[in-house]
C-alpha atoms as a PDB file:
ATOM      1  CA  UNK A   1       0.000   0.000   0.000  1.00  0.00           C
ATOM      2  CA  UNK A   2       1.436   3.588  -1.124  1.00  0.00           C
ATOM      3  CA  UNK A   3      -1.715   5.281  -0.729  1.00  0.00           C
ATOM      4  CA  UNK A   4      -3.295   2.636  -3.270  1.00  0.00           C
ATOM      5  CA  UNK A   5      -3.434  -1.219  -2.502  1.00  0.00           C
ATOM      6  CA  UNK A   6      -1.999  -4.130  -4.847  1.00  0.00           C
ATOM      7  CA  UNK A   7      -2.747  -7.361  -3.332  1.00  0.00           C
ATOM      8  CA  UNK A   8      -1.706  -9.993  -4.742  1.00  0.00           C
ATOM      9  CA  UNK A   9      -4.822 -12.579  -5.482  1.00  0.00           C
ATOM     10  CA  UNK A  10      -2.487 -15.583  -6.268  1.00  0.00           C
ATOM     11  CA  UNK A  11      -0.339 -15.436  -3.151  1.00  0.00           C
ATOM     12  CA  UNK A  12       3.062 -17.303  -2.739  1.00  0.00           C
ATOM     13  CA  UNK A  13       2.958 -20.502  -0.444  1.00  0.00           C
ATOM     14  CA  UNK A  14       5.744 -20.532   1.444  1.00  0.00           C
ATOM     15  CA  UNK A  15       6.991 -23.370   4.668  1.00  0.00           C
ATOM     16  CA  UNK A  16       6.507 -21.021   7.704  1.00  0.00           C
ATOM     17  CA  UNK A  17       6.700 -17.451   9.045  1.00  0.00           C
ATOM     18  CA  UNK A  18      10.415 -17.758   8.768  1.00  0.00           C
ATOM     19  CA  UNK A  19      10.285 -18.146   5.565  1.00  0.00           C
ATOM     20  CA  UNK A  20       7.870 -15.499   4.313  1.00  0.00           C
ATOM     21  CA  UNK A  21       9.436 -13.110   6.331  1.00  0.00           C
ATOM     22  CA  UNK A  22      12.786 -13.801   4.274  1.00  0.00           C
ATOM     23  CA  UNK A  23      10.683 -13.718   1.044  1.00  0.00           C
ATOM     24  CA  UNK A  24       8.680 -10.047   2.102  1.00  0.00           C
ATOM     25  CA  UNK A  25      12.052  -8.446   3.067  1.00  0.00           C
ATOM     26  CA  UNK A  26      13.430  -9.838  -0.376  1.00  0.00           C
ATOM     27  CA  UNK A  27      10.405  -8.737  -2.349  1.00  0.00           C
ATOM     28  CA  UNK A  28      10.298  -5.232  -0.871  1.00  0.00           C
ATOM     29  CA  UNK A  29      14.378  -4.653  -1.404  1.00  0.00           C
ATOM     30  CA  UNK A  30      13.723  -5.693  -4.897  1.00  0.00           C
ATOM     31  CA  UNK A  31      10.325  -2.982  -5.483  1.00  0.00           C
ATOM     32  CA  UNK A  32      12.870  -0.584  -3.721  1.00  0.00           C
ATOM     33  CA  UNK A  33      15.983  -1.394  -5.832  1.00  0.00           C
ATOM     34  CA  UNK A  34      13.576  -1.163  -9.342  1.00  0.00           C
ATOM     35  CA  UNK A  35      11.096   1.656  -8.614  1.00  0.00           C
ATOM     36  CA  UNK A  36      13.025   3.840  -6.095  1.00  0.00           C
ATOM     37  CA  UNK A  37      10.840   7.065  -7.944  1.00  0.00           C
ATOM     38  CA  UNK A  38       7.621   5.561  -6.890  1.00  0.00           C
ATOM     39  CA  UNK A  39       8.639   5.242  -3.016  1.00  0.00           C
ATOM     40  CA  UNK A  40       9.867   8.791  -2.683  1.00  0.00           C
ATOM     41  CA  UNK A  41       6.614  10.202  -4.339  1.00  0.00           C
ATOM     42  CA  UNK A  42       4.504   8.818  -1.487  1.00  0.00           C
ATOM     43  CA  UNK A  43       6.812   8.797   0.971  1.00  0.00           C
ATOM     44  CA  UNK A  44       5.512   5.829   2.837  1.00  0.00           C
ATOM     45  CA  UNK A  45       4.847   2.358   1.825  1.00  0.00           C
ATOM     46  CA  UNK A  46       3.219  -0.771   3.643  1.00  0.00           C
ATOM     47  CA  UNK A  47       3.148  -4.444   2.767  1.00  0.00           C
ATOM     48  CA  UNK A  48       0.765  -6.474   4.439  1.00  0.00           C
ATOM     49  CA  UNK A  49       1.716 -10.390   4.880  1.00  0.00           C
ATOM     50  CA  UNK A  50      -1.590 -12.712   5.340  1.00  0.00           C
ATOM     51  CA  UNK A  51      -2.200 -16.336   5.497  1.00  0.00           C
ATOM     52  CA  UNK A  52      -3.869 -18.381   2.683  1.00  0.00           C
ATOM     53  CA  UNK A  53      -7.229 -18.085   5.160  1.00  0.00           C
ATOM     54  CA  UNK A  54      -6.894 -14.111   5.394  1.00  0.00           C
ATOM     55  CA  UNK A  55      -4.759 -13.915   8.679  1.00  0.00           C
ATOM     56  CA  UNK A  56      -2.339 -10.724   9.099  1.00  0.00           C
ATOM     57  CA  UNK A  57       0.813 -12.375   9.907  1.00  0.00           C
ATOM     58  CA  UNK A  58       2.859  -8.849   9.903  1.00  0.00           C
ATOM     59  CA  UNK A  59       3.465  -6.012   8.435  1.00  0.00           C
ATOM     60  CA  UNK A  60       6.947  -4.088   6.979  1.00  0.00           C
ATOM     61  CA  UNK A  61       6.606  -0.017   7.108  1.00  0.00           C
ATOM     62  CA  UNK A  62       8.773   1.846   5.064  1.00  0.00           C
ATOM     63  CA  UNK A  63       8.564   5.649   5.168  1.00  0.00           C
ATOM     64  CA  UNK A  64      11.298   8.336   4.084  1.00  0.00           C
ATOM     65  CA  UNK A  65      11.898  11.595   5.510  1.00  0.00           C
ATOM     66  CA  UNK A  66      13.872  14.923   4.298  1.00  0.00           C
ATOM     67  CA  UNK A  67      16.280  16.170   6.352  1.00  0.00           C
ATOM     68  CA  UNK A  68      16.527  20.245   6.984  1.00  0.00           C
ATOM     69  CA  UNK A  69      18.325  22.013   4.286  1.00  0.00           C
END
């Protein structure tokens, strides 16, 4: 979410929480590394991690800030 949500309606299944916390962390550096413009025009960014019956499992928070000038 960056002020508009993409789920994703297929989902990745994945052996346990360790595991999709690697693959979130890896996922997000990689929307980070390829589409750095998008994240500094909102300024804040949230992906949600759910189980396949809807569960919130956790949540990553990425936000940016200017420093004074």
């Amino acid at each position: 979410r960056d002020g508009s949500d993409y789920p994703d309606l297929q989902g990745t299944e994945l052996a346990d929480l360790s595991a999709a916390r690697r693959e979130a962390v890896r996922f997000a550096g990689a929307l980070l590394r390829d589409q750095p413009e998008t994240f500094w025009q909102s300024g804040e960014w949230t992906m949600s991690v759910h189980d396949e019956g809807g569960l919130a499992l956790f949540q990553l928070t990425f936000f940016a800030t200017h420093g004074a000038v």
